[in-house]
Structures are given as C-alpha cells and as structure tokens.
C-alpha atoms as a PDB file:
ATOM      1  CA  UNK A   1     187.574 -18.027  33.188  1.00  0.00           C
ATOM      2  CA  UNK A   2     186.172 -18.396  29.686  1.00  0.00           C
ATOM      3  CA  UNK A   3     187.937 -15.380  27.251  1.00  0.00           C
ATOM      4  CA  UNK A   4     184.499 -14.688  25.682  1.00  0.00           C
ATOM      5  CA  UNK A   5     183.680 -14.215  29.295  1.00  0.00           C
ATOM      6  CA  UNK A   6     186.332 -12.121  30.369  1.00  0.00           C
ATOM      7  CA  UNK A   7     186.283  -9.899  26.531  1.00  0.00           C
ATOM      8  CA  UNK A   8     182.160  -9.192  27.795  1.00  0.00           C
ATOM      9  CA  UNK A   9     182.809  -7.995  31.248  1.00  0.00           C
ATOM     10  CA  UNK A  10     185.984  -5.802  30.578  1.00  0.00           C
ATOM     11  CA  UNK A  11     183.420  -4.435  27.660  1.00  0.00           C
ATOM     12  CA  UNK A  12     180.676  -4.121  30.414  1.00  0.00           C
ATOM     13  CA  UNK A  13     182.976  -2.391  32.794  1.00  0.00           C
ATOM     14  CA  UNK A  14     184.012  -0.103  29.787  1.00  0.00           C
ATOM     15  CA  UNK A  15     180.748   0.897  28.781  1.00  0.00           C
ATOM     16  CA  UNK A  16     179.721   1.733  32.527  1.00  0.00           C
ATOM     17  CA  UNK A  17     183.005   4.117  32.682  1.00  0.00           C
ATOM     18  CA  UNK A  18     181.837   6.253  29.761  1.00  0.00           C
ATOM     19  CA  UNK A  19     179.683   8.882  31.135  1.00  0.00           C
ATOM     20  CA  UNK A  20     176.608   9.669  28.779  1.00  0.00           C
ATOM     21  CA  UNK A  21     176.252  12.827  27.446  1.00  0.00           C
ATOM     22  CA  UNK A  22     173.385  14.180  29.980  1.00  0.00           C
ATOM     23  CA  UNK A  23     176.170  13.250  32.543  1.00  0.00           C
ATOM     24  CA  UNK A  24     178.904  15.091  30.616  1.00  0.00           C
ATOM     25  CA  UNK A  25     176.210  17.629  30.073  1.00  0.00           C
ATOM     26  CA  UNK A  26     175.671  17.790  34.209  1.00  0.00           C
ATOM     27  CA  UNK A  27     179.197  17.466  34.892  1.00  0.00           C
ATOM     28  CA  UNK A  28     179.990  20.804  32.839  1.00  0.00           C
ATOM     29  CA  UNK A  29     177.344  22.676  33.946  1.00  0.00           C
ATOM     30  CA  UNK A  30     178.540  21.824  37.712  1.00  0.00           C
ATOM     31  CA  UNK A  31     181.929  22.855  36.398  1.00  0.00           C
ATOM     32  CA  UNK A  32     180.652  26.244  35.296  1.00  0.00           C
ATOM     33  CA  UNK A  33     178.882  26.649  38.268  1.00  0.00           C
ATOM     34  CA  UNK A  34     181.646  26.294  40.653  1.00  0.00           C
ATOM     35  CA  UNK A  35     183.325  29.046  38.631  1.00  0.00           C
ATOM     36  CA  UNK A  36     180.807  31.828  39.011  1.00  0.00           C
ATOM     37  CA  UNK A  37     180.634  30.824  42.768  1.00  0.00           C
ATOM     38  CA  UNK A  38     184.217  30.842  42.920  1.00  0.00           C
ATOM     39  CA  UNK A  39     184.189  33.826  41.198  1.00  0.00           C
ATOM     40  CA  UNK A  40     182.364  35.806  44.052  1.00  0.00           C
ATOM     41  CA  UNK A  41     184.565  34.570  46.833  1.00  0.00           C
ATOM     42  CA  UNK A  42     187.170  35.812  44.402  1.00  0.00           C
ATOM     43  CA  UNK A  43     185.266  39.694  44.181  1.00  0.00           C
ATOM     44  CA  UNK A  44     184.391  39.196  47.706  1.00  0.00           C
ATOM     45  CA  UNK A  45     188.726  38.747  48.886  1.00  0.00           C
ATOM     46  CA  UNK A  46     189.274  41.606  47.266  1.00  0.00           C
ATOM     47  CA  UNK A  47     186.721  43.607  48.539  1.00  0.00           C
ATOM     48  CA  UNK A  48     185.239  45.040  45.098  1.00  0.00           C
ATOM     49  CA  UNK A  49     181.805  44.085  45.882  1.00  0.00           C
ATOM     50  CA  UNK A  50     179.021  41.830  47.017  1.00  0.00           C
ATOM     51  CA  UNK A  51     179.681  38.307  47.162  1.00  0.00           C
ATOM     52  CA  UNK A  52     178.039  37.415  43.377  1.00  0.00           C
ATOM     53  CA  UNK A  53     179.775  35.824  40.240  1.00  0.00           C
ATOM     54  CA  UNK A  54     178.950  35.263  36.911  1.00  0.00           C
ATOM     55  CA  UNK A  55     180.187  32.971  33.793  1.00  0.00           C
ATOM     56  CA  UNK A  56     179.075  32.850  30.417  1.00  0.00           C
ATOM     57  CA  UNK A  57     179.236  29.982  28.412  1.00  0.00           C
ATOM     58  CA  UNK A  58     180.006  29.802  24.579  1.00  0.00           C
ATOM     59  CA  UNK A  59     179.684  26.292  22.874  1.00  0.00           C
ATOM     60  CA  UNK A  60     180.599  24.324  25.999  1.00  0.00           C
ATOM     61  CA  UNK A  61     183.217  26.843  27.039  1.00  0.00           C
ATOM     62  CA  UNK A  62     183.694  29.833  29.625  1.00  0.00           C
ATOM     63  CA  UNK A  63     183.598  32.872  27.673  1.00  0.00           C
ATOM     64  CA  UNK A  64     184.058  35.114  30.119  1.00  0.00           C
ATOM     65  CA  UNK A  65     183.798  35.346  33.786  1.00  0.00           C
ATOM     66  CA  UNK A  66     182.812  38.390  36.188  1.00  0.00           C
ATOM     67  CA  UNK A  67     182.214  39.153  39.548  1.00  0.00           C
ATOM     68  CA  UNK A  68     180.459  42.218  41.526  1.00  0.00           C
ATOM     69  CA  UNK A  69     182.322  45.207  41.464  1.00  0.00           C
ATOM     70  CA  UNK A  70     180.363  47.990  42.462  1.00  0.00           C
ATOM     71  CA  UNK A  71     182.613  49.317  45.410  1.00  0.00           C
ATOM     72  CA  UNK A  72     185.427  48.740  43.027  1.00  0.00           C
ATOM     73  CA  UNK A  73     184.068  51.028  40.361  1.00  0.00           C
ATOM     74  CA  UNK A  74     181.302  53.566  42.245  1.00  0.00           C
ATOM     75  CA  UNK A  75     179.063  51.895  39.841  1.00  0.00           C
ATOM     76  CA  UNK A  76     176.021  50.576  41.351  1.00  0.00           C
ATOM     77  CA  UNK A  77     175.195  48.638  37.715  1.00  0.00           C
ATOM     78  CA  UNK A  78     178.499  46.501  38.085  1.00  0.00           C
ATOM     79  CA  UNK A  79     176.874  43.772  39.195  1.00  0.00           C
ATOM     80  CA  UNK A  80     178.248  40.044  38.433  1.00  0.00           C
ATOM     81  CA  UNK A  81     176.014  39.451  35.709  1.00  0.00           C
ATOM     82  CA  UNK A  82     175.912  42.731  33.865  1.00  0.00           C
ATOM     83  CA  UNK A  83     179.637  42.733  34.160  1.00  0.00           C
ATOM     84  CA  UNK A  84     180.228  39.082  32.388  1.00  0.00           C
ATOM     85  CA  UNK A  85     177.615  40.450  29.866  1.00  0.00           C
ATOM     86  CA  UNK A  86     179.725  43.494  29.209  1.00  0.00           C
ATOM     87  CA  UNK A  87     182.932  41.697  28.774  1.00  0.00           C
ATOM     88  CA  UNK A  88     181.580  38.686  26.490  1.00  0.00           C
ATOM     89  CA  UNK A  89     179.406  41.360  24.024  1.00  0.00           C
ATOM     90  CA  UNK A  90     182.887  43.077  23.689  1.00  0.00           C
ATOM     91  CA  UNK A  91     185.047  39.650  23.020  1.00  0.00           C
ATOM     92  CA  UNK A  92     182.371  39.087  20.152  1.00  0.00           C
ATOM     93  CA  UNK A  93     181.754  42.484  18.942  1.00  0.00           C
ATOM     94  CA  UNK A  94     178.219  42.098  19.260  1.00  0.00           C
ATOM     95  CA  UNK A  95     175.080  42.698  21.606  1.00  0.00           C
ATOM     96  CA  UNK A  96     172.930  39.777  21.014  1.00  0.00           C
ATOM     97  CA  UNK A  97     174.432  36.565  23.384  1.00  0.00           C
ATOM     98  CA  UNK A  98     171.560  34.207  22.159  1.00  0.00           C
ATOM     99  CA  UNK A  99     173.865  31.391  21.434  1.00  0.00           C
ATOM    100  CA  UNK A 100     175.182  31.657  25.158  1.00  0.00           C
ATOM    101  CA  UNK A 101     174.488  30.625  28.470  1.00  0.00           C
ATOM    102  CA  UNK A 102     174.906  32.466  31.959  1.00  0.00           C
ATOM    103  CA  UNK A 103     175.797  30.693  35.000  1.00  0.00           C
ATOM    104  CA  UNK A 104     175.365  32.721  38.130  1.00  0.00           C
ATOM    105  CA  UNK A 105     176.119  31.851  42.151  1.00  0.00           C
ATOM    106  CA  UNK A 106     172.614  33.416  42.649  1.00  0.00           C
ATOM    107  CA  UNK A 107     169.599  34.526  41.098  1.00  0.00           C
ATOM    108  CA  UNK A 108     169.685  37.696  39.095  1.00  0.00           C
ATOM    109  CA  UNK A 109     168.281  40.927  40.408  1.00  0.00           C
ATOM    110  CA  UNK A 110     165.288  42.754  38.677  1.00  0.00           C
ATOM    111  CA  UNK A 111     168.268  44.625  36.472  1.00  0.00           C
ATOM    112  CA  UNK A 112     170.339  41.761  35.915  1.00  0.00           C
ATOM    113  CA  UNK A 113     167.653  40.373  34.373  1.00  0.00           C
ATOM    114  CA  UNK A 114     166.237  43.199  32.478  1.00  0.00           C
ATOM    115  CA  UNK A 115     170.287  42.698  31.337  1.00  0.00           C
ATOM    116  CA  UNK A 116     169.991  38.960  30.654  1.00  0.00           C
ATOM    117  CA  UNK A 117     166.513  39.964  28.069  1.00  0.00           C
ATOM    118  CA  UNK A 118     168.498  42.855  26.439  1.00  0.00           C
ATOM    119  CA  UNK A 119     171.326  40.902  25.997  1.00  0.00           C
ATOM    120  CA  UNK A 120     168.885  37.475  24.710  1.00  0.00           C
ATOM    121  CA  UNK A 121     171.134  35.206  26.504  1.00  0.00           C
ATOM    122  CA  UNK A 122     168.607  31.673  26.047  1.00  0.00           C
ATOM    123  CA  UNK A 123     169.425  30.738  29.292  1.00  0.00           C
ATOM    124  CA  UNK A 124     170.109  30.944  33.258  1.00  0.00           C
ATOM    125  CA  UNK A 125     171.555  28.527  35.541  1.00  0.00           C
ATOM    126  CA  UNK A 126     171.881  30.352  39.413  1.00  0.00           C
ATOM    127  CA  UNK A 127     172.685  28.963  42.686  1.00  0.00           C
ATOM    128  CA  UNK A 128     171.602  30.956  45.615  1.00  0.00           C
ATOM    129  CA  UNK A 129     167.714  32.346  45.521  1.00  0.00           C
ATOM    130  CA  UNK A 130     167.046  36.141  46.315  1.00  0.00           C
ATOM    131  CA  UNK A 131     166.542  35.085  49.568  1.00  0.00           C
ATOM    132  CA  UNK A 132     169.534  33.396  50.269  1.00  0.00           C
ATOM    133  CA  UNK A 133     170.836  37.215  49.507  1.00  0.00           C
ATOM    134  CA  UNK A 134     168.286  38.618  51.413  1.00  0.00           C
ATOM    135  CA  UNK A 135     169.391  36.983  54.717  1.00  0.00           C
ATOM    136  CA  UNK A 136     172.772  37.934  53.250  1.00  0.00           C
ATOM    137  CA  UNK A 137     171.922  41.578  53.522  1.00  0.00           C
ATOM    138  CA  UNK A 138     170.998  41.905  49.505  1.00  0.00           C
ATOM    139  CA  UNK A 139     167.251  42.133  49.682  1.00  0.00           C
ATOM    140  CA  UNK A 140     165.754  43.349  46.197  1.00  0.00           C
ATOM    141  CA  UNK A 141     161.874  42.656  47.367  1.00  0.00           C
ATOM    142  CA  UNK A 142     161.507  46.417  47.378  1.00  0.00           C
ATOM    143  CA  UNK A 143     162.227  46.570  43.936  1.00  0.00           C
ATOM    144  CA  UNK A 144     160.106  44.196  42.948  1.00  0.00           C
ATOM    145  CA  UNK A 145     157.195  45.414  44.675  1.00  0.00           C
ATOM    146  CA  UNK A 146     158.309  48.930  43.168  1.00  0.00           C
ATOM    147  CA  UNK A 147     157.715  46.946  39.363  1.00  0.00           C
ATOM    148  CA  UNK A 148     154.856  45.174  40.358  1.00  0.00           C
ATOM    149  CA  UNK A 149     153.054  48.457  41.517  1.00  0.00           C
ATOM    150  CA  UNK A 150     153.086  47.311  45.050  1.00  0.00           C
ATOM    151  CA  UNK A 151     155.140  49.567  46.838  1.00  0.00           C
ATOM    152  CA  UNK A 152     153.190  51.281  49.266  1.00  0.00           C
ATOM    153  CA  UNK A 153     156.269  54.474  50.016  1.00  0.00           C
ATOM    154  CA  UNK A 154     158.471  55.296  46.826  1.00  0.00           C
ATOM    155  CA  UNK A 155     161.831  56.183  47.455  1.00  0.00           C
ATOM    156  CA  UNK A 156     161.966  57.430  43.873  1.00  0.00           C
ATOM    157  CA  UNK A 157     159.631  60.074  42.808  1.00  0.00           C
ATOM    158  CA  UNK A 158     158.853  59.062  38.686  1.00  0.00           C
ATOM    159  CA  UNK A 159     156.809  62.326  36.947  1.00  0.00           C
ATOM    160  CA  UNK A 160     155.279  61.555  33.617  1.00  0.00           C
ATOM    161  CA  UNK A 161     154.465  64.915  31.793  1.00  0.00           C
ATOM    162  CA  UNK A 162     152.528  63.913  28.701  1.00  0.00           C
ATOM    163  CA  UNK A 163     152.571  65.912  25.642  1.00  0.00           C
ATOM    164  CA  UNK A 164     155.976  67.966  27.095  1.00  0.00           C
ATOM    165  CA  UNK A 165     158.198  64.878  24.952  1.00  0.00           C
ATOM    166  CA  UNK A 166     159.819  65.843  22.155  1.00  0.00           C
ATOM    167  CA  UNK A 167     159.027  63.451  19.983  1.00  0.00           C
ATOM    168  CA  UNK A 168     162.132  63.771  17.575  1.00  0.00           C
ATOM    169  CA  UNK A 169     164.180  60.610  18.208  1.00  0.00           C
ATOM    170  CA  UNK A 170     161.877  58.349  17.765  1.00  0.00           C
ATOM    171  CA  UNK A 171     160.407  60.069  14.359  1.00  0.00           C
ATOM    172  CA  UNK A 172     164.056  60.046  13.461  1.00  0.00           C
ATOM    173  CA  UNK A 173     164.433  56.217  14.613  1.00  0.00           C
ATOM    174  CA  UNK A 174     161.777  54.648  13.020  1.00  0.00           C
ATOM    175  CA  UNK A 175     162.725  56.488   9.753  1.00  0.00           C
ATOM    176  CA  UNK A 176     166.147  54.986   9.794  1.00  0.00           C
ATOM    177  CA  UNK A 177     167.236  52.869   7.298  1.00  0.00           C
ATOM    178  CA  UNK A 178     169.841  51.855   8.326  1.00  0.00           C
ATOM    179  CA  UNK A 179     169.079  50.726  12.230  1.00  0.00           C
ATOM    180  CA  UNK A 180     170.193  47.368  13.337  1.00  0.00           C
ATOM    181  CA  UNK A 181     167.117  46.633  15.692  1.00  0.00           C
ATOM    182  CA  UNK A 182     167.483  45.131  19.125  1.00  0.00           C
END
C-alpha cells in the first residue's frame, strides 16, 4: 500500500475517533445524569428519603451533589434539588446559581422549582416525569391543581385579611440602601 495512502486513512481513522464537542457535550451531560440518578439509589439505601437526586454543574464540573432527605432530617423541604441548591449557594457564598446547571433523576416538584427560579439556575436537565413518581407513590398533581386554582377540596385553609398587614417591612425594604435585590 501506497504511504500517502496509508498517512490519509490512519488520519481518517483519527479524525473519526475524536468526538466533537456536541458529543463531548452529550457525553457529560449523560455523565452528570447518571450521578443524580445514582445519587437517589444512594438516599434511597440509606433510607433518608424518596428515591430523587440532584447535581449541579459549575463550568463542566459537579459542584455539588444531593439527594432526598426528608425522613433523614423531619424536613419536608429537603428535597434532592433544594438540597444540592443549598449546598452549592454555600460552597460559593452566594444565592444567585445563574452560571450553573441542575441535573435531576426526575422532574422537579412545584417547590423545587419555585427553588430552581429563586436560585436563577439557567437550566434543568431531569430524567423521570412527575408521573413516573406518581406511579412511584410521589404524586404532586394536587399541588398543582392547588396553584392553578383548580382544586376543588383544600387541605390548607389560606385567609387573606386585607388592611390587618402591617405594612412596615416593606416601607423599611424599599427604603434600603443598602439591599442586595434578588
């Protein structure tokens, strides 16, 4: 075989090796994935919650990683998500995860994600739908029938009494000079 010949296919064969960078891209994101799942079998062994993980991702790189802990801690607000977002605003000293990304083994709840917005984390990747948790046992339909004013029995009685708020802490906030806004 001609060298020329043989120098163009070994360069062919190297080219075809090199993964581009939507497959690196694809290949980290499956990476991160399989963390937060493996995250919730982890929570889920050792019995300190439901079976959902979390990662968050810094610059290509796990951050942080969580998983449900709820029966663990009493806390019903210790879920995957909020956790991770807990523990990564602490490593940074700072509330505002914009430059971040979360990777969850299943779609956020209605407070997860109310979590996700505080927190301005620009993006979600989840495995599992809410109906994969659902038929799991984890069914947060009520809830959002509840926010969508769709509920047709509350199982929490909300009383609005207008003009009995004190109106103090938010004449005092707004005339803060010093607030960092979020």
């Amino acid at each position: 075989m001609k060298l020329w010949l043989l120098s163009a296919l070994v360069a062919l064969l190297c080219v075809a090796a090199v993964p581009s960078s939507a497959e690196a891209a694809a290949a980290g994101e499956d990476e991160f994935m399989q963390t937060a799942i493996d995250e919730a079998v982890n929570g889920v062994g050792k019995g300190e919650g439901g079976p959902f993980g979390a990662v968050i991702v810094k610059d290509g790189k796990i951050l942080v990683r969580a998983h449900n802990q709820v029966l663990l801690t009493h806390d019903p607000t210790a879920h995957a998500e909020v956790q991770a977002i807990r523990k990564a605003s602490a490593l940074l000293g700072r509330f505002d995860l914009s430059d971040c990304v979360l990777y969850a083994s299943c779609e956020p709840c209605p407070m997860c994600l109310g979590a996700i917005h505080w927190a301005k984390l620009r993006k979600v990747v989840y495995g599992a739908t809410r109906y994969d948790a659902a038929n799991a046992g984890f069914d947060d339909s009520y809830i959002y029938e509840v926010i969508q004013g769709k509920a047709k029995v509350l199982q929490v009685a909300m009383e609005h009494r207008p003009g009995s708020g004190d109106d103090r802490p938010f004449a005092l906030w707004k005339q803060k000079t010093d607030k960092t806004q979020y």
